[in-house]
Every structure is written in structure tokens, then in C-alpha cells.
C-alpha atoms as a PDB file:
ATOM      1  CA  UNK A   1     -86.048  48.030 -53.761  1.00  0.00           C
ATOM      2  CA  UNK A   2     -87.249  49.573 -57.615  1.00  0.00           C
ATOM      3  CA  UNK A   3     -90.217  48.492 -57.271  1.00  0.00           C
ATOM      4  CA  UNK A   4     -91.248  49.947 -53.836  1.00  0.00           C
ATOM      5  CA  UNK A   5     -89.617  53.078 -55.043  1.00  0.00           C
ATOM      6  CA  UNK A   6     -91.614  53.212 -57.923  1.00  0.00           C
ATOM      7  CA  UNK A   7     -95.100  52.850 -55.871  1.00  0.00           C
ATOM      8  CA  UNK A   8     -94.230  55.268 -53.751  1.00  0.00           C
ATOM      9  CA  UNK A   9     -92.717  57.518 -55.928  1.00  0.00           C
ATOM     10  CA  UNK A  10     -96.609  57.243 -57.753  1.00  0.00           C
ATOM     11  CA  UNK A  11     -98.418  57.332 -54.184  1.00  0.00           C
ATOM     12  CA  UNK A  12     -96.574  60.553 -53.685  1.00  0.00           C
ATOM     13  CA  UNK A  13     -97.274  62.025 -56.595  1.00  0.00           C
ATOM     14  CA  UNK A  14    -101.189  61.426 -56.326  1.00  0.00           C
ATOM     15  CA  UNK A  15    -100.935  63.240 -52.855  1.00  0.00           C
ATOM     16  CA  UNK A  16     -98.873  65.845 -54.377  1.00  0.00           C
ATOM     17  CA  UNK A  17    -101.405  66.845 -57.252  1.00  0.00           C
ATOM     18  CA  UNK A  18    -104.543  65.920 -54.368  1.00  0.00           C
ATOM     19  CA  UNK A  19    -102.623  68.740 -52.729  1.00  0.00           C
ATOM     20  CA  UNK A  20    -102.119  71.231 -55.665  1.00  0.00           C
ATOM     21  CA  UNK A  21    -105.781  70.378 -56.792  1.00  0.00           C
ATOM     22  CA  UNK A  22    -107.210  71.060 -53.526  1.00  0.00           C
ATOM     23  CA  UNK A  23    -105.067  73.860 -52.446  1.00  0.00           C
ATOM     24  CA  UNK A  24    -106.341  75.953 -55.793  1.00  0.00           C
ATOM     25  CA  UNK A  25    -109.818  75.310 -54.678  1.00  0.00           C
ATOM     26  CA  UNK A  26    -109.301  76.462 -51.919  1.00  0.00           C
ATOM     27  CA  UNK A  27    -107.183  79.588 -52.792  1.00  0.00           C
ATOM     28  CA  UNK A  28    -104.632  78.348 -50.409  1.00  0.00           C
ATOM     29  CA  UNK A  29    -100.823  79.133 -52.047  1.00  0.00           C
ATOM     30  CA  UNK A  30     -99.149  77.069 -49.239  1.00  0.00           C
ATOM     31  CA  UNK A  31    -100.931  73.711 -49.837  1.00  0.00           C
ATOM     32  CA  UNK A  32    -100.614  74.386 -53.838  1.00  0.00           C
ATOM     33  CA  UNK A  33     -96.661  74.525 -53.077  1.00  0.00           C
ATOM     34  CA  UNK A  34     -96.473  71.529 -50.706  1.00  0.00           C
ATOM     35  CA  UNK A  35     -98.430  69.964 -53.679  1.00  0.00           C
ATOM     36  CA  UNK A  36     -96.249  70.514 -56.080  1.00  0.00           C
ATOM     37  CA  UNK A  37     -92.773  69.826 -53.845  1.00  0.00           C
ATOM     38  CA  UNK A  38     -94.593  65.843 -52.890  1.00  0.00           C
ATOM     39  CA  UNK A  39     -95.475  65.787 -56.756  1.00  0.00           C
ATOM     40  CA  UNK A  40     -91.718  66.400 -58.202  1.00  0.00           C
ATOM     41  CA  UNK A  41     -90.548  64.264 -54.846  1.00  0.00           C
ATOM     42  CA  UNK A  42     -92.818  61.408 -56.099  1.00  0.00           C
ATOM     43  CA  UNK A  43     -91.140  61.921 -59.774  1.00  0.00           C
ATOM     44  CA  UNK A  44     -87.487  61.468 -58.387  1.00  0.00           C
ATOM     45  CA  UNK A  45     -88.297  58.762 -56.631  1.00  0.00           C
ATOM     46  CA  UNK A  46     -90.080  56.695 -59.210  1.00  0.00           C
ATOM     47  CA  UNK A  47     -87.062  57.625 -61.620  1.00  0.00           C
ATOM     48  CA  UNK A  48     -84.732  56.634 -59.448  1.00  0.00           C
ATOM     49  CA  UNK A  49     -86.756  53.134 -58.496  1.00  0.00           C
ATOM     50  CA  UNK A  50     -86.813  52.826 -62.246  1.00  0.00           C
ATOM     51  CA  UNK A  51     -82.764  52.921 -62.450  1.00  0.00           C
ATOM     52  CA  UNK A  52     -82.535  49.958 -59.553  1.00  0.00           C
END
């Protein structure tokens, strides 16, 4: 279970910054935040993947 915490929590937070990137581009606040909420979802996840 760690490990497929851990590559998700990563997948998630490539999406996440994808999202921030992309949304700044684009001048779009919305997709900057959903960025950023996947990113620091990703970064709990993958922390708590590490712990198992």
C-alpha cells in the first residue's frame, strides 16, 4: 500500500503543478487553485505512503 501511495501521491502532484503552470498562462485563478489543492493532496499522500 506505501508504495502505490507514494506514485500517486507524485502523479498528483505533476497534475497539480501542470495545473498551476497552465492556469498562470492562461490567467485563469481557478485552475491555478485546483493546481495547487492536487499539488499539496499529492504531498500528503506520498508522506503518508512513506509512513506505511
Amino acid at each position: 500500500m506505501g508504495m502505490e501511495d507514494r506514485v500517486a501521491g507524485k502523479v498528483k502532484q505533476a497534475k497539480g503543478k501542470g495545473n498551476d503552470v497552465a492556469g498562470a498562462a492562461k490567467g485563469s485563478v481557478g485552475q491555478q487553485i485546483k493546481g495547487k489543492v492536487q499539488n499539496a493532496v499529492g504531498k500528503i499522500q506520498d508522506k503518508l505512503g512513506k509512513k506505511s
